[in-house]
C-alpha atoms as a PDB file:
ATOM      1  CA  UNK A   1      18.346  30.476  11.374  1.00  0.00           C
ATOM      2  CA  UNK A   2      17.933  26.386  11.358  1.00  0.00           C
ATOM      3  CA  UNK A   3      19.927  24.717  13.866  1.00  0.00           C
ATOM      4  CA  UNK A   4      20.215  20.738  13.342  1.00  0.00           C
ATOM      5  CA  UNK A   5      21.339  17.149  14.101  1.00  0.00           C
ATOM      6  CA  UNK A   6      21.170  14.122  12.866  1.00  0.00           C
ATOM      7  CA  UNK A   7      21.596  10.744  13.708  1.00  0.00           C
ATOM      8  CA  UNK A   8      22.380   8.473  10.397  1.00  0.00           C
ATOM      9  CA  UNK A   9      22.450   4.603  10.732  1.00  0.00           C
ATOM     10  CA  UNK A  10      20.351   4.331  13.757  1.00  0.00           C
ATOM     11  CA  UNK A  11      19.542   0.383  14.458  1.00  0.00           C
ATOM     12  CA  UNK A  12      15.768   0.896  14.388  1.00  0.00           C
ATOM     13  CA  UNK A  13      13.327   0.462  12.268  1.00  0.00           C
ATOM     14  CA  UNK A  14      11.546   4.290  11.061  1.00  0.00           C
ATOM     15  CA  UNK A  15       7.955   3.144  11.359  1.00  0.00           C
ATOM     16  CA  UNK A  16       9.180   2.870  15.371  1.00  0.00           C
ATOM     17  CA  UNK A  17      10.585   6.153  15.543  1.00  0.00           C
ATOM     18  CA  UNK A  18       7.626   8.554  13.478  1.00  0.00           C
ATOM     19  CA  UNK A  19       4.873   8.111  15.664  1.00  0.00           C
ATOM     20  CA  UNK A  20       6.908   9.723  18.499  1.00  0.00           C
ATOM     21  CA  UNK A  21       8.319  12.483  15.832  1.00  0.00           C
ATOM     22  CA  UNK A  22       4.932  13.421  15.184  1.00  0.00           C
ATOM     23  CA  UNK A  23       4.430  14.115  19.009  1.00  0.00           C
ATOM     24  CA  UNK A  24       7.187  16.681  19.298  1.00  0.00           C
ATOM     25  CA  UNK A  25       6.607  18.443  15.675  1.00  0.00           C
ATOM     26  CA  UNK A  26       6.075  21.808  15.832  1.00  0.00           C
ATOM     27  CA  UNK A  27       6.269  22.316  20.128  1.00  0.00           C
ATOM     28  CA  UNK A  28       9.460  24.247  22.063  1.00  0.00           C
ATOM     29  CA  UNK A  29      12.460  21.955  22.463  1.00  0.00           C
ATOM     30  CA  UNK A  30      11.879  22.128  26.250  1.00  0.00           C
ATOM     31  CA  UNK A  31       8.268  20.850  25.960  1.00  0.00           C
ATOM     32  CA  UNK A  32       9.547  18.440  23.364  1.00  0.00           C
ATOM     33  CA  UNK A  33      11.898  16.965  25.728  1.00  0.00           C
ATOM     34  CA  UNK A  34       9.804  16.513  28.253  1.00  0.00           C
ATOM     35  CA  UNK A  35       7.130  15.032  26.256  1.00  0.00           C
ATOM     36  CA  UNK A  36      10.081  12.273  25.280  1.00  0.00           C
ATOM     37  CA  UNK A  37      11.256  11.474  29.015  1.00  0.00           C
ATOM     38  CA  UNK A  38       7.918  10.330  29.371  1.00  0.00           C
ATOM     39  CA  UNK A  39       7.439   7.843  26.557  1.00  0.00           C
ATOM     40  CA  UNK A  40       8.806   4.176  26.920  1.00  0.00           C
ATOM     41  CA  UNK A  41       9.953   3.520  23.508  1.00  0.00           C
ATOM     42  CA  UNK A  42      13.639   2.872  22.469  1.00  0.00           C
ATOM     43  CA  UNK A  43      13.109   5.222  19.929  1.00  0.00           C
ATOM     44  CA  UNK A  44      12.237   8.366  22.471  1.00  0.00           C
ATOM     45  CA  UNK A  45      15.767   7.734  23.550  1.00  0.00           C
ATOM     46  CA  UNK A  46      17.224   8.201  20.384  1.00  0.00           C
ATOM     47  CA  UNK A  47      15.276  10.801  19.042  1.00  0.00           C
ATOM     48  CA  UNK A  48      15.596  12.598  22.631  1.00  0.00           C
ATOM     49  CA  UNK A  49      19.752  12.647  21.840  1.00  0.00           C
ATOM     50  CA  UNK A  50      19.161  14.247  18.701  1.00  0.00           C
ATOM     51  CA  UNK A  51      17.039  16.852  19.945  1.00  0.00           C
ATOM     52  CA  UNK A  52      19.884  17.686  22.971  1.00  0.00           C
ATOM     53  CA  UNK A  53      22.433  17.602  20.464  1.00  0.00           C
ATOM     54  CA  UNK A  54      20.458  20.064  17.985  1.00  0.00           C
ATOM     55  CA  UNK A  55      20.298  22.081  21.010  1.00  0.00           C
ATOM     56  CA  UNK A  56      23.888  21.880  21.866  1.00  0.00           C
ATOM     57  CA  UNK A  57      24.493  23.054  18.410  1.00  0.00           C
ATOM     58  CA  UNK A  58      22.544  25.972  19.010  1.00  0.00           C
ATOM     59  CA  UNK A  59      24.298  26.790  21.557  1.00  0.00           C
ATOM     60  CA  UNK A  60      27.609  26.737  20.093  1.00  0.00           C
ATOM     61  CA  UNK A  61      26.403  28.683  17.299  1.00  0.00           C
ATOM     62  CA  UNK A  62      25.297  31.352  19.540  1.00  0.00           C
ATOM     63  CA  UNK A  63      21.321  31.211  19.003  1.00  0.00           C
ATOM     64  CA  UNK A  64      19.851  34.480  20.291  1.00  0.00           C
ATOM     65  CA  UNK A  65      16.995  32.839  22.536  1.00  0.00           C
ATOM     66  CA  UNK A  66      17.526  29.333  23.464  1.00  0.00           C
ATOM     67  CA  UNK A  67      14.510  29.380  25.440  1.00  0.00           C
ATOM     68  CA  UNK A  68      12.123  29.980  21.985  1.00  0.00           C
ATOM     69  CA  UNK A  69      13.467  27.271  19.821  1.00  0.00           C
ATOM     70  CA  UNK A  70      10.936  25.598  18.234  1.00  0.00           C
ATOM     71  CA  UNK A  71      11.271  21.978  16.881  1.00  0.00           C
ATOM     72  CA  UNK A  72      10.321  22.936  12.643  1.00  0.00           C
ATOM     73  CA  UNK A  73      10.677  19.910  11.189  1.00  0.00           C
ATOM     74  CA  UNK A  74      11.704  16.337  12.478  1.00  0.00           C
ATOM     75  CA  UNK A  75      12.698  13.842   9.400  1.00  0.00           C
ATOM     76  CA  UNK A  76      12.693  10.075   9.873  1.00  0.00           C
ATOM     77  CA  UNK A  77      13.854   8.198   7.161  1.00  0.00           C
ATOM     78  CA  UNK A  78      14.490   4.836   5.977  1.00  0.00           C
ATOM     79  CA  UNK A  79      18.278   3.711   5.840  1.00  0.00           C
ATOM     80  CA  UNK A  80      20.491   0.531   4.978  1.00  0.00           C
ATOM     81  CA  UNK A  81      19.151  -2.655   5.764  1.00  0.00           C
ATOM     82  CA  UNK A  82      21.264  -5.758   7.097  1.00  0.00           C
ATOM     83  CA  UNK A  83      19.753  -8.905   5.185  1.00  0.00           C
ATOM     84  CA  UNK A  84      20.069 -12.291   7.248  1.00  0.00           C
ATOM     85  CA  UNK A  85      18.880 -15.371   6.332  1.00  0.00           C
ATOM     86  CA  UNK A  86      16.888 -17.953   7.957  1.00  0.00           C
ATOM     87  CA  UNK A  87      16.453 -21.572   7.757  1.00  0.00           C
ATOM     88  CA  UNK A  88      12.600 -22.138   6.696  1.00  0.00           C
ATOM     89  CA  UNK A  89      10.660 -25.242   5.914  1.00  0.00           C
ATOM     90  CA  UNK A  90      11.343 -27.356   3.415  1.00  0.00           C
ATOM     91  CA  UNK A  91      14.605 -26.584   2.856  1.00  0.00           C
ATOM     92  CA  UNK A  92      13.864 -22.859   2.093  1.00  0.00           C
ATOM     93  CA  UNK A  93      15.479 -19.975   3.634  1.00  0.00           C
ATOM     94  CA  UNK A  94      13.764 -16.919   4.452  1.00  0.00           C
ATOM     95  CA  UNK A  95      15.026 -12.944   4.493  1.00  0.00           C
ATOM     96  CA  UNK A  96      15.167 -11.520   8.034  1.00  0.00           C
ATOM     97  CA  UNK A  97      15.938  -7.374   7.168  1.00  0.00           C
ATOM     98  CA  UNK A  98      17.292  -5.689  10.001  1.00  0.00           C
ATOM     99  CA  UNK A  99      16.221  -1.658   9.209  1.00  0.00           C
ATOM    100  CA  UNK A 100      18.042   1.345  10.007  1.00  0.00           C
ATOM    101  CA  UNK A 101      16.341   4.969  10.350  1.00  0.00           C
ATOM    102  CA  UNK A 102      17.927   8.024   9.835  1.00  0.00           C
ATOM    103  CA  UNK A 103      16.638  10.534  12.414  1.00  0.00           C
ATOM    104  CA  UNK A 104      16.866  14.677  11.674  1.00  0.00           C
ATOM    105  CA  UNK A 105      15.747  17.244  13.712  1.00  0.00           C
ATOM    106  CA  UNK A 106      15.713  20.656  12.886  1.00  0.00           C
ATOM    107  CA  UNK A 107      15.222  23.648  15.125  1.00  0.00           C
ATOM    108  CA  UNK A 108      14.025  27.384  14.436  1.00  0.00           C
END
């Protein structure tokens, strides 16, 4: 049975965030957690979060062996974007888009 979370409207960009879902695809949630502590990025952070709270949900759901969950899938995808402008040259203005993601994992 899948257990999962997600985090909508997260104020990164995807690209950030998919290089470090493709690190803990298809490991234990344990591993996978450790693997994120380690990394630097903002975006280990957040996707560390959602992996506890697809855990907690597990949990509360009564999984039969937390210890064997596997991480099945892990979903980054584009969301909103905020569109600023900015003063250019020449009396131009240029688009400054501030991305979202939207970060799933889903456990097995």
């Amino acid at each position: 049975m899948p257990y999962q979370a997600v985090h909508r409207f997260a104020r990164i960009s995807a690209r950030k965030v998919r290089p470090l879902a493709d690190i803990i695809r298809g490991k234990f949630a344990d591993e996978a957690l450790d693997l994120l502590r380690y990394q630097p990025q903002r975006g280990a952070r957040m996707l560390e979060k959602v992996l506890r709270s697809a855990l907690a949900n597990a949990e509360d759901r009564r999984a039969p062996n937390l210890n064997h969950l596997v991480v099945a899938s892990v979903s980054i995808d584009a969301g909103p974007m905020f569109k600023r402008m900015r003063p250019h040259a020449r009396g131009m203005a240029s688009i400054i888009k501030k991305r979202m993601a939207h970060i799933r994992v889903v456990l097995e």
